[in-house]
C-alpha atoms as a PDB file:
ATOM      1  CA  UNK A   1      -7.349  10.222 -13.629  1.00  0.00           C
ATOM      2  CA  UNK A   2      -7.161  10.284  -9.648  1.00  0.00           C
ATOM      3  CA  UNK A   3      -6.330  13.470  -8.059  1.00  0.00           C
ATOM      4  CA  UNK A   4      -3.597  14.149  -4.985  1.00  0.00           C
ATOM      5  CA  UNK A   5      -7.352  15.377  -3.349  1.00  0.00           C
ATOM      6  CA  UNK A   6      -8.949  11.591  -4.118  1.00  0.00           C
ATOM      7  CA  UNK A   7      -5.941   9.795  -2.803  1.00  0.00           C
ATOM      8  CA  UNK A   8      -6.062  11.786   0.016  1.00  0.00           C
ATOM      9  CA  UNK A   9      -9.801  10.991   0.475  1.00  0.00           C
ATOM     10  CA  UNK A  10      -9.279   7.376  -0.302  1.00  0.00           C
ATOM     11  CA  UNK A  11      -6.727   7.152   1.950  1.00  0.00           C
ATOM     12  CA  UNK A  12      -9.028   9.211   4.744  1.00  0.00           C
ATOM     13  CA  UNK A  13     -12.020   6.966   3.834  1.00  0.00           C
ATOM     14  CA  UNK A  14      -9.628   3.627   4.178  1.00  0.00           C
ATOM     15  CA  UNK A  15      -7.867   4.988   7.519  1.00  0.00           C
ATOM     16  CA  UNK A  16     -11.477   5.761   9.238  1.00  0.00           C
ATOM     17  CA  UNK A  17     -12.456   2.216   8.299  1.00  0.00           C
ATOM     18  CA  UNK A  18      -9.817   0.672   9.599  1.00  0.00           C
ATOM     19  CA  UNK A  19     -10.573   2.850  12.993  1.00  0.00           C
ATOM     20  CA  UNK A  20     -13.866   1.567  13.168  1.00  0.00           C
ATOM     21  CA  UNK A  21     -13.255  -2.026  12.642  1.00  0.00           C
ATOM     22  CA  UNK A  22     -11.168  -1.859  15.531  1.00  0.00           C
ATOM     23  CA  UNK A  23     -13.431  -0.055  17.718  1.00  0.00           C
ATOM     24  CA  UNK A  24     -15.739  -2.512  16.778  1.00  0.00           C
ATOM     25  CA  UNK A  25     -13.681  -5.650  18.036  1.00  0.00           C
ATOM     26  CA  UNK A  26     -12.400  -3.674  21.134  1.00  0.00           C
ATOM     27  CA  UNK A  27     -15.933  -3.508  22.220  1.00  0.00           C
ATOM     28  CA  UNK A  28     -16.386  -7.031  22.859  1.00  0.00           C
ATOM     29  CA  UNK A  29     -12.893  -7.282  25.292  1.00  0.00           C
ATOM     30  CA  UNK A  30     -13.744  -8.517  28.351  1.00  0.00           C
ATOM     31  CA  UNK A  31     -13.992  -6.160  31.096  1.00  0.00           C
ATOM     32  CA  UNK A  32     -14.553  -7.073  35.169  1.00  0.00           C
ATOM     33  CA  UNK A  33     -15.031  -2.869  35.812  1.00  0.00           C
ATOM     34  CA  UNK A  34     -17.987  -2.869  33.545  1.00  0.00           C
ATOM     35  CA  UNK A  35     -20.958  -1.673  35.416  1.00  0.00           C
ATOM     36  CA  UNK A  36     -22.886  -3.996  33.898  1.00  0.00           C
ATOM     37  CA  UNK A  37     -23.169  -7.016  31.674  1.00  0.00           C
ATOM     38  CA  UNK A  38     -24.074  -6.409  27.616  1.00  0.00           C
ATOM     39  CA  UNK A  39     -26.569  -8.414  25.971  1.00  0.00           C
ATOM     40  CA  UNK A  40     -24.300 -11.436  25.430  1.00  0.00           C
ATOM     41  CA  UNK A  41     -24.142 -12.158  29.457  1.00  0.00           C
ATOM     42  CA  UNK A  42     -20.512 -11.208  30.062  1.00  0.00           C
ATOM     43  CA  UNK A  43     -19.313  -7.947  31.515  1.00  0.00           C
ATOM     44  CA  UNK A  44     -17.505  -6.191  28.277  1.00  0.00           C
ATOM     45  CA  UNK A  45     -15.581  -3.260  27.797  1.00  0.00           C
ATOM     46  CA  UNK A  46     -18.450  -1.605  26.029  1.00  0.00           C
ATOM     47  CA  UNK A  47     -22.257  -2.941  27.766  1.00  0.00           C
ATOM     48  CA  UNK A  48     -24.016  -2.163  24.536  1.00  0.00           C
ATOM     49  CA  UNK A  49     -22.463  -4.936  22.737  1.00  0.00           C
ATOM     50  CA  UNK A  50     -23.263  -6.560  20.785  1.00  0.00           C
ATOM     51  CA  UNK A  51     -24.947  -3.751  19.206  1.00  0.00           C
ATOM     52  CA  UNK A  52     -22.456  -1.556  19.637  1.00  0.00           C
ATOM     53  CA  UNK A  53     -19.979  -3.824  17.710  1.00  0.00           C
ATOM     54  CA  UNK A  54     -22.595  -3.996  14.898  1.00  0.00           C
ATOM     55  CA  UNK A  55     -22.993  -0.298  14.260  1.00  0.00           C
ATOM     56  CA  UNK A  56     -19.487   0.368  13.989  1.00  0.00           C
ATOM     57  CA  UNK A  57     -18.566  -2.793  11.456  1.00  0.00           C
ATOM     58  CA  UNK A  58     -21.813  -1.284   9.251  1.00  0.00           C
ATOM     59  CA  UNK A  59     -20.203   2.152   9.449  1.00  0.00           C
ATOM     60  CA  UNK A  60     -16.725   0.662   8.220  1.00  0.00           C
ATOM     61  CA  UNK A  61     -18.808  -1.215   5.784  1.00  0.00           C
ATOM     62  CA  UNK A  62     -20.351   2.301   4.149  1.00  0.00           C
ATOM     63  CA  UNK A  63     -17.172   3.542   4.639  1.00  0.00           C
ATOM     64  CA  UNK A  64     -15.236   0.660   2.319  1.00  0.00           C
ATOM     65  CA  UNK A  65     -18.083   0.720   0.016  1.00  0.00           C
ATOM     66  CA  UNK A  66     -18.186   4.419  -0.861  1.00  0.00           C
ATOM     67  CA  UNK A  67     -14.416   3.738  -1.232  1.00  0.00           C
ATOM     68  CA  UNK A  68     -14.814   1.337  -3.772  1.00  0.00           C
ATOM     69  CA  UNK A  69     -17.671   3.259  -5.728  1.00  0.00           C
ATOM     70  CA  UNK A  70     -15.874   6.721  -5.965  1.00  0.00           C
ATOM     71  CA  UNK A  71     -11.825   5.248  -6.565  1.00  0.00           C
ATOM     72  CA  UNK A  72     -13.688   3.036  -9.972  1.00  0.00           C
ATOM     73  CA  UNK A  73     -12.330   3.479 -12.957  1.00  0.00           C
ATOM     74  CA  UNK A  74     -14.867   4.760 -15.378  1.00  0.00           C
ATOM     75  CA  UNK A  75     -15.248   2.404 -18.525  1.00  0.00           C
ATOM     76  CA  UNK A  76     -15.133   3.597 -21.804  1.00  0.00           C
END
């Protein structure tokens, strides 16, 4: 049986996720201020990109998983 708390942590869990997924695409806008260009050749809103991108997409990626793993029904 799910708890109000485990909702609430689901819904936490799914909400940070999200956040990160999106702060992962929003480093690869293109940016002419940049002080410098990222890996990929282009000046980008964040200059670590690509890496930058990858880090937060693995962190939404724990994220979803733990998700999954503790909101499982247990079988009988």
């Amino acid at each position: 049986m799910h708890t109000t708390a485990h909702r609430l942590k689901s819904t936490a869990m799914a909400v940070t996720a999200g956040l990160l997924l999106l702060a992962g695409a929003s480093t690869l806008i293109p940016w002419t201020q940049a002080s410098e260009a990222n890996v990929i050749g282009y000046r980008s809103l964040c200059s670590f990109a690509p890496f930058s991108t990858l880090i937060c997409l693995m962190g939404a990626n724990v994220l979803l998983t733990l998700r999954k793993r503790l909101t499982q029904v247990p079988e009988e």
